[in-house]
Each structure stands twice: as C-alpha cells, then as structure tokens.
Protein backbone atom coordinates (compact mmCIF):
# COMPACT_ATOMS: atom_id res chain seq x y z
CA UNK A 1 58.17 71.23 -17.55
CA UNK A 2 56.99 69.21 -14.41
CA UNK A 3 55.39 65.92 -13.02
CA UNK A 4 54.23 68.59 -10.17
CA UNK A 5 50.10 69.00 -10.74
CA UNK A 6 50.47 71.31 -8.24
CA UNK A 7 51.99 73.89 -10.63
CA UNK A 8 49.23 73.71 -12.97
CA UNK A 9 45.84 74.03 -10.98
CA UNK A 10 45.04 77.58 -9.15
CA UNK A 11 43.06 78.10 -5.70
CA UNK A 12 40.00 78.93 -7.65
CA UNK A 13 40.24 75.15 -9.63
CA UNK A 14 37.01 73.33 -8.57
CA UNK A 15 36.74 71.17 -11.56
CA UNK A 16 40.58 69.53 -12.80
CA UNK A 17 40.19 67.74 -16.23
CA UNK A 18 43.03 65.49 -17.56
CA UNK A 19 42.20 64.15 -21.17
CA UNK A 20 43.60 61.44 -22.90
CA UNK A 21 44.60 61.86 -26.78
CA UNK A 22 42.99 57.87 -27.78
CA UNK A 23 41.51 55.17 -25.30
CA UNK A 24 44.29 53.01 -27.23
CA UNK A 25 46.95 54.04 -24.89
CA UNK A 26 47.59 53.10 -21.52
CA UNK A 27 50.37 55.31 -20.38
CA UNK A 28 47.87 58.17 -19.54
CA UNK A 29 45.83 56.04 -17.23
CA UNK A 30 48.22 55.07 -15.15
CA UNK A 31 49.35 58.71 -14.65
CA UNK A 32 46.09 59.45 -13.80
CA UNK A 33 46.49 57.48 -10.83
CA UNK A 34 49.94 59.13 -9.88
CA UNK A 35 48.01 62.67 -10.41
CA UNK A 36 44.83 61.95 -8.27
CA UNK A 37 46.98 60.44 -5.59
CA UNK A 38 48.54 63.98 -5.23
CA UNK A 39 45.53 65.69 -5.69
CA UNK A 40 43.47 63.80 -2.73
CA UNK A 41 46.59 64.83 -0.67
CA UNK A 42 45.69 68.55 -1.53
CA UNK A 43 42.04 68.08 -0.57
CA UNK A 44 40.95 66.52 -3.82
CA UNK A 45 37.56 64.82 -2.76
CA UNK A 46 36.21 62.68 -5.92
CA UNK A 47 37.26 61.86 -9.36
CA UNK A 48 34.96 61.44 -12.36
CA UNK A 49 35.56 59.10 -15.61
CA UNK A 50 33.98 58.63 -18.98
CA UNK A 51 31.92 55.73 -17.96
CA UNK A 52 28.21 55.68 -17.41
CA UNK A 53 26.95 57.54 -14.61
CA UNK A 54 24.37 55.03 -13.35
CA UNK A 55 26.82 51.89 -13.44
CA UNK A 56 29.39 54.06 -11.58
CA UNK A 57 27.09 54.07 -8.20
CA UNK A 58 28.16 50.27 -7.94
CA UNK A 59 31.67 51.69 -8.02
CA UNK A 60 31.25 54.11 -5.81
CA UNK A 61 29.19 51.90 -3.48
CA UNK A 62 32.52 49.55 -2.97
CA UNK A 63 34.92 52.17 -2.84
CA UNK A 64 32.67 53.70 0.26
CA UNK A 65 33.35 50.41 1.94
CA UNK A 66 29.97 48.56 0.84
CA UNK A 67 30.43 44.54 0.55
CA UNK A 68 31.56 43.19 -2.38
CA UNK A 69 33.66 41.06 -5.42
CA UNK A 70 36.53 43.88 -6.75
CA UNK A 71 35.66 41.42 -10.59
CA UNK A 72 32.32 42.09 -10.09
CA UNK A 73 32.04 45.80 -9.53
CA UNK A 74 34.78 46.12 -12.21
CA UNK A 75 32.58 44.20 -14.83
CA UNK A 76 29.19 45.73 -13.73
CA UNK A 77 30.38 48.72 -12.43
CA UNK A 78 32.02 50.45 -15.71
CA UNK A 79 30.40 50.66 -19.61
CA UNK A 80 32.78 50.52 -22.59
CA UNK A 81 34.80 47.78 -21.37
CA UNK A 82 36.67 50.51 -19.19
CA UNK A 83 36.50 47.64 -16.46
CA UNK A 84 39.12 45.67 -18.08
CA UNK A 85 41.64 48.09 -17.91
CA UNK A 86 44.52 47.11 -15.27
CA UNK A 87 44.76 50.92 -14.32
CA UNK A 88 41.21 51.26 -13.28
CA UNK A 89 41.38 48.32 -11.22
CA UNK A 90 43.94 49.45 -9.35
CA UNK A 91 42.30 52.88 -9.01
CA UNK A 92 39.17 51.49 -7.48
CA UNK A 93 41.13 48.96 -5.02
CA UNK A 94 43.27 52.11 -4.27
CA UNK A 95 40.50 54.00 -3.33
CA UNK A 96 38.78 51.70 -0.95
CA UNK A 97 41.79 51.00 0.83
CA UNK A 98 42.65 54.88 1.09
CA UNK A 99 38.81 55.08 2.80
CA UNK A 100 39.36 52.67 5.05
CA UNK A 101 38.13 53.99 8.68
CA UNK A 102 38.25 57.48 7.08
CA UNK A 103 35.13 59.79 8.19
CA UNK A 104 32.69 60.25 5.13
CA UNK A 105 33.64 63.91 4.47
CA UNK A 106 37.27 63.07 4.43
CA UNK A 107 36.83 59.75 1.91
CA UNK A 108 36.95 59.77 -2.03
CA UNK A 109 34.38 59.25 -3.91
CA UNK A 110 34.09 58.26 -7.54
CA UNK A 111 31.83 59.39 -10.07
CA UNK A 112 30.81 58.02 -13.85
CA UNK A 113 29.67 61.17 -15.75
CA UNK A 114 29.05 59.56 -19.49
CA UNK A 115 25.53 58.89 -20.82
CA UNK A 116 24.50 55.54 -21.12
CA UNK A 117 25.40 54.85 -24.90
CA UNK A 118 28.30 54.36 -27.38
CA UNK A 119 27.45 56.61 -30.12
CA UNK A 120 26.11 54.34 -32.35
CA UNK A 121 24.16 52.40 -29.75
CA UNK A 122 22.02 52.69 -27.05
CA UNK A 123 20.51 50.09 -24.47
CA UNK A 124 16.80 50.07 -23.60
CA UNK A 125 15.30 52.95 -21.68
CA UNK A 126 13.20 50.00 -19.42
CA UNK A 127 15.53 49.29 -16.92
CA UNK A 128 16.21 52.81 -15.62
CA UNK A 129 12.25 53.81 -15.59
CA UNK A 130 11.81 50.63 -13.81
CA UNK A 131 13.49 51.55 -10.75
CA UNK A 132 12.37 55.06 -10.37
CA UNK A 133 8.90 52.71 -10.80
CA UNK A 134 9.35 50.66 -7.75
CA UNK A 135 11.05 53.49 -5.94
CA UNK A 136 7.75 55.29 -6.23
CA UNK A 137 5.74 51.95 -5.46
CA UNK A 138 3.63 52.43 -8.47
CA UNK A 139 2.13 49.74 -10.45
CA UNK A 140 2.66 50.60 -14.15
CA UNK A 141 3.88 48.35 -16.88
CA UNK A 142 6.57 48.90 -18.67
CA UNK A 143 7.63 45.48 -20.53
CA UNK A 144 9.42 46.08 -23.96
CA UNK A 145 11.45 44.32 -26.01
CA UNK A 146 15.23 45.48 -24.84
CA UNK A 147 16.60 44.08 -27.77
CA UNK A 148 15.00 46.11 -30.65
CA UNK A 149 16.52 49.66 -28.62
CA UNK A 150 20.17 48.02 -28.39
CA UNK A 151 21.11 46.92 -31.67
CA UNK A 152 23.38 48.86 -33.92
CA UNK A 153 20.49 48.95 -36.41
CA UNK A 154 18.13 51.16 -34.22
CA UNK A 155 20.58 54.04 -33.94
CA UNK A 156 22.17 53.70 -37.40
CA UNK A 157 19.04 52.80 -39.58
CA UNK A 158 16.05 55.40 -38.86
CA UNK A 159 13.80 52.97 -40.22
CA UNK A 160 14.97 49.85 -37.41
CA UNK A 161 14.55 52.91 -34.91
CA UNK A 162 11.98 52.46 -32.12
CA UNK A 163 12.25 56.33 -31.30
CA UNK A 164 8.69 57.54 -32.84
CA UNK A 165 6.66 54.62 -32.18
CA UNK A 166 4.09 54.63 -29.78
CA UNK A 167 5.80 52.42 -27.70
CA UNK A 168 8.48 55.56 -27.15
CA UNK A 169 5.59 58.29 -26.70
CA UNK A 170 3.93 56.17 -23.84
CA UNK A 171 7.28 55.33 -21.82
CA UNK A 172 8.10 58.78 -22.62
CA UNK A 173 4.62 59.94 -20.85
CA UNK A 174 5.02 57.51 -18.14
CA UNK A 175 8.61 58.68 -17.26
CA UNK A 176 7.43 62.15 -17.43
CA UNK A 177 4.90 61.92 -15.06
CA UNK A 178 6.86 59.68 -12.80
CA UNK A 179 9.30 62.84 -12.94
CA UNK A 180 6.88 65.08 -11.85
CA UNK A 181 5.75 63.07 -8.67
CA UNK A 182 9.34 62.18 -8.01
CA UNK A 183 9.77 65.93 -7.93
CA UNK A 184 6.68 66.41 -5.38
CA UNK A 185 8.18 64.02 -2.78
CA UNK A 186 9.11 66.18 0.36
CA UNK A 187 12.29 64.15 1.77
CA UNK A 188 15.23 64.08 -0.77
CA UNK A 189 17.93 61.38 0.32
CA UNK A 190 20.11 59.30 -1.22
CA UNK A 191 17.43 56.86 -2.46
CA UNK A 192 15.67 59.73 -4.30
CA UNK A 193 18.84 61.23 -5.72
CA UNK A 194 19.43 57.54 -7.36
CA UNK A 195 15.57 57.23 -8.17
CA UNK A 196 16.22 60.70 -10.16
CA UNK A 197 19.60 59.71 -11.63
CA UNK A 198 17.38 56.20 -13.21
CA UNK A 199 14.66 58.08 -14.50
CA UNK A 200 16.43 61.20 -16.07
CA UNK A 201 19.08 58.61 -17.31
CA UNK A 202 15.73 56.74 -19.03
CA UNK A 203 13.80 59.73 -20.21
CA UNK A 204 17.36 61.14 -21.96
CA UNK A 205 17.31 57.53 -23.55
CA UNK A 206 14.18 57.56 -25.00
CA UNK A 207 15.33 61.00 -26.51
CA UNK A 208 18.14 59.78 -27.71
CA UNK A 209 16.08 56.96 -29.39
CA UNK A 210 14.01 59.86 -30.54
CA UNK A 211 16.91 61.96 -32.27
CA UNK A 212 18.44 58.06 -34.42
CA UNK A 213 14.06 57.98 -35.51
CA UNK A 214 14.16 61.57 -37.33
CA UNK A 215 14.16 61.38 -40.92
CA UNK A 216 17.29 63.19 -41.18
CA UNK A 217 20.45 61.98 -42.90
CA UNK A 218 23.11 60.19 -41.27
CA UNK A 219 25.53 62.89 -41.02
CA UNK A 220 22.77 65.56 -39.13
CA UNK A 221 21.65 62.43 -37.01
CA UNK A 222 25.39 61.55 -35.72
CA UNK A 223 26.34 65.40 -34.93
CA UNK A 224 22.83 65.61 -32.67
CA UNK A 225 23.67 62.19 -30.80
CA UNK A 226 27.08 63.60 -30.23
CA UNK A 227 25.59 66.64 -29.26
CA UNK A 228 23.17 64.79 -26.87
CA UNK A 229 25.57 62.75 -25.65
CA UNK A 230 28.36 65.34 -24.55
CA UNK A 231 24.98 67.61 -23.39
CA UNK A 232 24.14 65.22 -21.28
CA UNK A 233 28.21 64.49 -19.98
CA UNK A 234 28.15 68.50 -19.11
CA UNK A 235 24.88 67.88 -17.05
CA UNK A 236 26.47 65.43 -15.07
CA UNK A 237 29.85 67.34 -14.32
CA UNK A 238 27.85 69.76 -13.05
CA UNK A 239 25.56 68.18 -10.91
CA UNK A 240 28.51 66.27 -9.49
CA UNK A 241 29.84 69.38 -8.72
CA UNK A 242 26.99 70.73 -6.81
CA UNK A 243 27.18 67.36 -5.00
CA UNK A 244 30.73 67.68 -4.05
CA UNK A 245 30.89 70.84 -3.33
CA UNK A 246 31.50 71.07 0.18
CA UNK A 247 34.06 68.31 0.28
CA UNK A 248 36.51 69.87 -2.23
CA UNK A 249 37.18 69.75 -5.56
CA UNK A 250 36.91 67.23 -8.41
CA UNK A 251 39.66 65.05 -10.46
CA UNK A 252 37.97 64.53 -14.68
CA UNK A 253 39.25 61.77 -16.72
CA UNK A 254 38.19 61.47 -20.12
CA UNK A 255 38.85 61.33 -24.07
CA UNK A 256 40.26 65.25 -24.90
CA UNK A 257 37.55 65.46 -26.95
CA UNK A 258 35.04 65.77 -24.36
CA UNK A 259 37.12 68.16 -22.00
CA UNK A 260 38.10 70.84 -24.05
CA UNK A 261 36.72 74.59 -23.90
CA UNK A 262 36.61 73.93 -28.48
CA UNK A 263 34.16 72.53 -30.24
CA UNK A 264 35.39 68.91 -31.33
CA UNK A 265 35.28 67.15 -34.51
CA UNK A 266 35.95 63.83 -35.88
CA UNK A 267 35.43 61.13 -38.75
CA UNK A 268 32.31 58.92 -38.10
CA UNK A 269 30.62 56.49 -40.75
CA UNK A 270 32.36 58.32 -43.78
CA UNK A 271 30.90 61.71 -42.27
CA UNK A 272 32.50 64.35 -40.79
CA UNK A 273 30.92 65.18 -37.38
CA UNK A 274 31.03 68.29 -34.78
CA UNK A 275 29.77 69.45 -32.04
CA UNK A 276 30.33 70.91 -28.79
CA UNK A 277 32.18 69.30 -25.92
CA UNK A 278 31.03 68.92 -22.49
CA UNK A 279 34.28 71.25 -21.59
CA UNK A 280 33.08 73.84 -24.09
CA UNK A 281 29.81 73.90 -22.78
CA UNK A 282 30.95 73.72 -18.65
CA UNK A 283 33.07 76.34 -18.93
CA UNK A 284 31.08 79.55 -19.51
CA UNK A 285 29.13 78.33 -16.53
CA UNK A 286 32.55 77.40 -14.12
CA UNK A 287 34.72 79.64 -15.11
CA UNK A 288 38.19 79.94 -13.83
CA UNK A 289 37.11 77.20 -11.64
CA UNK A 290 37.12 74.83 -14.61
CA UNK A 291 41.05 74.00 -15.85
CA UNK A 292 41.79 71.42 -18.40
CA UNK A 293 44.94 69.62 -18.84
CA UNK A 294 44.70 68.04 -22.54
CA UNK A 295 47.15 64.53 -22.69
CA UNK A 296 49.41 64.04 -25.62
CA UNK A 297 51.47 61.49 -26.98
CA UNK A 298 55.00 60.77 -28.93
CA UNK A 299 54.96 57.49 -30.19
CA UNK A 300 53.18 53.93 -29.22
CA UNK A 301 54.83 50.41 -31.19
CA UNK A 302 51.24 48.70 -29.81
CA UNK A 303 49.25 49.91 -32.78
CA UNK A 304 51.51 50.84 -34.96
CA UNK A 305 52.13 55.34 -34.01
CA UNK A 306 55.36 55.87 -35.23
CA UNK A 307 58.12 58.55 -33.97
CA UNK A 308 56.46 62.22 -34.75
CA UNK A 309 58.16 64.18 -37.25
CA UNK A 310 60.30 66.90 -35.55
CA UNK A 311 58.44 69.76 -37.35
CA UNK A 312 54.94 68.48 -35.54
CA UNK A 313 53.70 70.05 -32.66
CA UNK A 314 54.24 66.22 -31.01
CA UNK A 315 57.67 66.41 -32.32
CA UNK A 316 58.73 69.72 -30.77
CA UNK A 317 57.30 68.13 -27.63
CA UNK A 318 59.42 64.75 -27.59
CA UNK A 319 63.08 66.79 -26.37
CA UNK A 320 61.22 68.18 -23.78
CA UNK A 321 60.61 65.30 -21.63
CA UNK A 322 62.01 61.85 -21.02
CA UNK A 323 59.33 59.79 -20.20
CA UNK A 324 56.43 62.13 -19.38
CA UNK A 325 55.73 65.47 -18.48
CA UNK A 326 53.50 69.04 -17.76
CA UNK A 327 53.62 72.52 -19.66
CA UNK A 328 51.58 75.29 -20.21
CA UNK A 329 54.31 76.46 -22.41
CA UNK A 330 53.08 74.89 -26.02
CA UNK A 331 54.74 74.07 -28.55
CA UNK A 332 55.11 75.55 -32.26
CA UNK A 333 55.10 73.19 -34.89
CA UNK A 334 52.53 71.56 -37.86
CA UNK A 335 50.08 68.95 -36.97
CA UNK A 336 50.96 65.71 -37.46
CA UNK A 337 49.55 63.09 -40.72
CA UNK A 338 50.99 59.67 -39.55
CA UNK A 339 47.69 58.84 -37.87
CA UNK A 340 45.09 56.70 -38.96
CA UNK A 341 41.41 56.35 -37.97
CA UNK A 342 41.18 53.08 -36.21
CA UNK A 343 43.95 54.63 -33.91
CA UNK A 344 41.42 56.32 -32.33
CA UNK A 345 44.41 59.23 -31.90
CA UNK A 346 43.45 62.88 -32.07
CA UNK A 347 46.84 64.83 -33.35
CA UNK A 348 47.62 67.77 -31.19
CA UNK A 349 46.93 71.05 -33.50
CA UNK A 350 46.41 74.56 -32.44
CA UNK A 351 42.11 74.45 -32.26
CA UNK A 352 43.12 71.50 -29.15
CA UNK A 353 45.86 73.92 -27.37
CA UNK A 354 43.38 76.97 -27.49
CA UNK A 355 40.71 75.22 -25.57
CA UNK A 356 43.14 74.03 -22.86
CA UNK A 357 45.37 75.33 -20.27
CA UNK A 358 48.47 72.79 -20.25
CA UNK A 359 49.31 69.62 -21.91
CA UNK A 360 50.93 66.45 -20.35
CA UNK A 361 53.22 64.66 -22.73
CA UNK A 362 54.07 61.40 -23.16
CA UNK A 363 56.91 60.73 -25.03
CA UNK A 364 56.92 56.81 -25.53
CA UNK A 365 53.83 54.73 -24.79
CA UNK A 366 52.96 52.24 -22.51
CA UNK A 367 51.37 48.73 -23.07
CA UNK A 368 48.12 47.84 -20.77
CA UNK A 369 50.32 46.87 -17.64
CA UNK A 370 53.18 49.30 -15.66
C-alpha cells in the first residue's frame, strides 16, 4: 500500500494508464494531478485524457506557451464537458506554467485521445474535411446540413441516419481522395500531421454515421459504435506514442472501461453492450510497456454510493487505506450490488482486476473542488 507511483510502473513502462471507476467522482482527478506531477519529475513527457483528440490541439497549443484565454481553451479545448471540471483546469494552468522557458524536448505536452462522439451522438463530419480542404488549397464543396449528423435521432434511429445517403458516399469519396493526395505530399510537418488528424477524424465520422444507418437492431448497432469508438481511442494511443517517443513516456487518464487489457461491458438503452477496450486492444501490440492502474472507490454522499459491504471486494479495500491509496496486492471479496445505473459506477469484480496491474483506492469521495 503506497501513494508512491514509483512502486508501480517498471523501466520498460512507456504507456502508464490510471482509470477512473465513474466520471461522477472527483477524487480521482485530482490525484491524477498529484501522480503526473511525480511522473514528469521521472521523465514523464505528455499525458493523454478521454477528450477528443482534435479539440485537445487547442490545449496543447496553450500549454506550449501559445497566446491565449485559460476559459476559452478550457471550453473549446475539451468535449464532454470535461472543461468544467476544476481539476482539469488546474492541470492545464499547471502545465503551462511548468513549460515556462523550458526547451521543447524537456516541456509537457498534452494529448486528447477520444473520438469525436458520445456514444449516442456524433457531430458533422464537415468541419474536419474542411480543413484538410483548405490545407490542400483545393476548391471542393462540402456544405451540409450539420444539424441532421448531430442529433440524438441520427445515431439512435437508423431511419433519421444520414450514414447511407448519398450525401455520406460523396464526402466519403471526397475525403478519401483528399487522403490519398495528403499522403503524396513530400514535406510532413506539423501542419500536415494536423491536416491528417482533421481528415482521418472526418472520414472515421462518416463511418461512424455509416455503422448508426445499418439496418441492424439497436443492440448490434451500440456494441459496433462502442467498438468503433474505443478502435479508434487505441489508434490514437498509439500514434501518440510513436509521437512521443523520443521524449519519454506517456501519463493515460480515462474511464476503466477503456484502459483495461478485458473486454468491457455495460447497460446501454435497455441492452446489454460489449466490446473490446482500447487497453485490450493496445496491449498485445505494447506489451510490458503498457501498465494499467484501474481507480476504485469506497463510498461518495454526492450521488448517493453508500459504505461498501465488508464482504465486497470495495469493502476489503476500505481498512487498507485512509484516504487513498496503491496495491497490486487485490483484494478477495464479492462484487458489490448497491450501485445503480445513472451512477455511472463500474463495481470492482474479478474480470476488472485480471485486466490490470494495480488498483488505487479511494476510500471516501471527494466533491468537484479539493
């Protein structure tokens, strides 16, 4: 038992990921501040969080040292609303300042590596084709109506879904021939990295759109998106990794779910839905340079998690620790039923322990502040 990181990772980690058990709970946020600290003092070189990859350039952008509003690169620079959150704020603002008349191979830098959708929705594809468009200098059209791809409707209704219209085949042609000359220009900088990012992010849109179109029923079309959307999470650890590479290693954040080596599973829209997670699917490829540290929590008054039986896995971990703590030594116990489905709170069982390496407990939740 240990707030030490150091005592969990190994000289061959190149990848650290630190899940959270629900985005409901604050507590684990702010530790992931405490952790990363340590961790850029070890040679830690970027972090990574479940927000979208293409809004998280404006993050990293301002972090580098690039003018501009902290409330405006936390409200355009994160999706889910994970801009409102006190903890990322202070990670961001943390990580400029740390920066600060550093030399570029010795600053942080901070990565989103989610897709650009909840599950049930997705925005437009137009936006993102559009600036590998003018990137390019081409002069191509590619007006649509944004608001018939974002509703709920066009993910959750196949028959609202824009995904097999002809609309979706020619943007789809467009962005695939777009990819092709993108891929046939000699110099490769930072402007074509970010033209790639846009038009790979649009093109995995527009399949996205595809997969909510096929006349499929509800259950088979929310265990593909999940699919799709923790494929295309994997995707982007890796090719952050391959980025940051020579700098040092990388610091994950995200929702256990997406981090461990298992398969993952959940309730959606009176379905039951699985698939495999980003971690299960990174890991044959990394290795032993891939470790995962999987968060779990005691009890929270905010919405209503109550003190874990003693007989729960949860339980046997609340005499270990007084406030919080790390152990690859895990418990014996039953899973826990005091849980509910708006909670957002996956119980720690054994499937979650065997597809991580430690577990950081946190025995009495925090509310959105310290």
């Amino acid at each position: 038992m240990s707030q030490d990181i150091r005592e969990f990772i190994s000289p061959f980690t190149e990848l650290l990921a630190f899940g959270e058990p629900t985005h409901r709970e604050h507590a684990h946020t702010w530790i992931r501040n405490e952790l990363f600290e340590q961790l850029a003092a070890l040679g830690y070189r970027s972090i990574a969080l479940e927000t979208c990859r293409v809004r998280g350039l404006l993050v990293d952008d301002y972090v580098q040292g690039a003018p501009g509003d902290l409330d405006t690169v936390m409200e355009e620079g994160f999706s889910h609303s994970f801009g409102q959150w006190p903890a990322n704020r202070e990670l961001v603002a943390w990580m400029r300042e740390y920066n600060a008349g550093k030399a570029p191979e010795e600053r942080l830098a901070f990565h989103g590596f989610d897709f650009q959708t909840e599950t049930t929705s997705a925005p437009s594809p137009r936006p993102y084709l559009e600036y590998a468009r003018d990137y390019l200098g081409e002069d191509v059209d590619l007006t649509t109506d944004d608001e018939k791809w974002s509703r709920d409707e066009a993910v959750l209704d196949l028959t609202q879904s824009p995904g097999r219209s002809e609309e979706a085949i020619r943007l789809r042609e467009i962005g695939t021939a777009m990819l092709r000359r993108l891929h046939a220009v000699k110099t490769v900088d930072d402007a074509w990295n970010r033209a790639e990012l846009h038009l790979t992010a649009g093109l995995s849109l527009l399949q996205y759109h595809r997969e909510c179109a096929e006349p499929n029923p509800l259950g088979v079309r929310l265990n593909r998106l999940c699919q799709m959307r923790d494929g295309v999470m994997a995707r982007n650890l890796l090719e952050i990794r391959r980025a940051e590479a020579a700098k040092g290693p990388t610091f994950v954040f995200a929702h256990n779910a997406h981090l461990k080596r298992t398969n993952s599973s959940m309730e959606m829209g009176g379905e039951r839905i699985e698939w495999f997670s980003a971690g299960a699917l990174v890991a044959p490829i990394l290795g032993d340079q891939y470790a995962v540290v999987a968060g779990t929590l005691g009890r929270n008054d905010t919405f209503g998690l109550g003190e874990p039986d003693k007989a729960t896995l949860e339980g046997q971990l609340q005499g270990r620790f007084t406030t919080w703590g790390l152990t690859a030594d895990k418990p014996v116990g039953e899973t826990r039923t005091d849980t509910r489905l708006e909670m957002g709170y996956f119980p720690l069982d054994q499937h979650l322990m065997d597809g991580v390496d430690a577990l950081l407990h946190v025995r009495v939740g925090r509310p959105v502040t310290r």
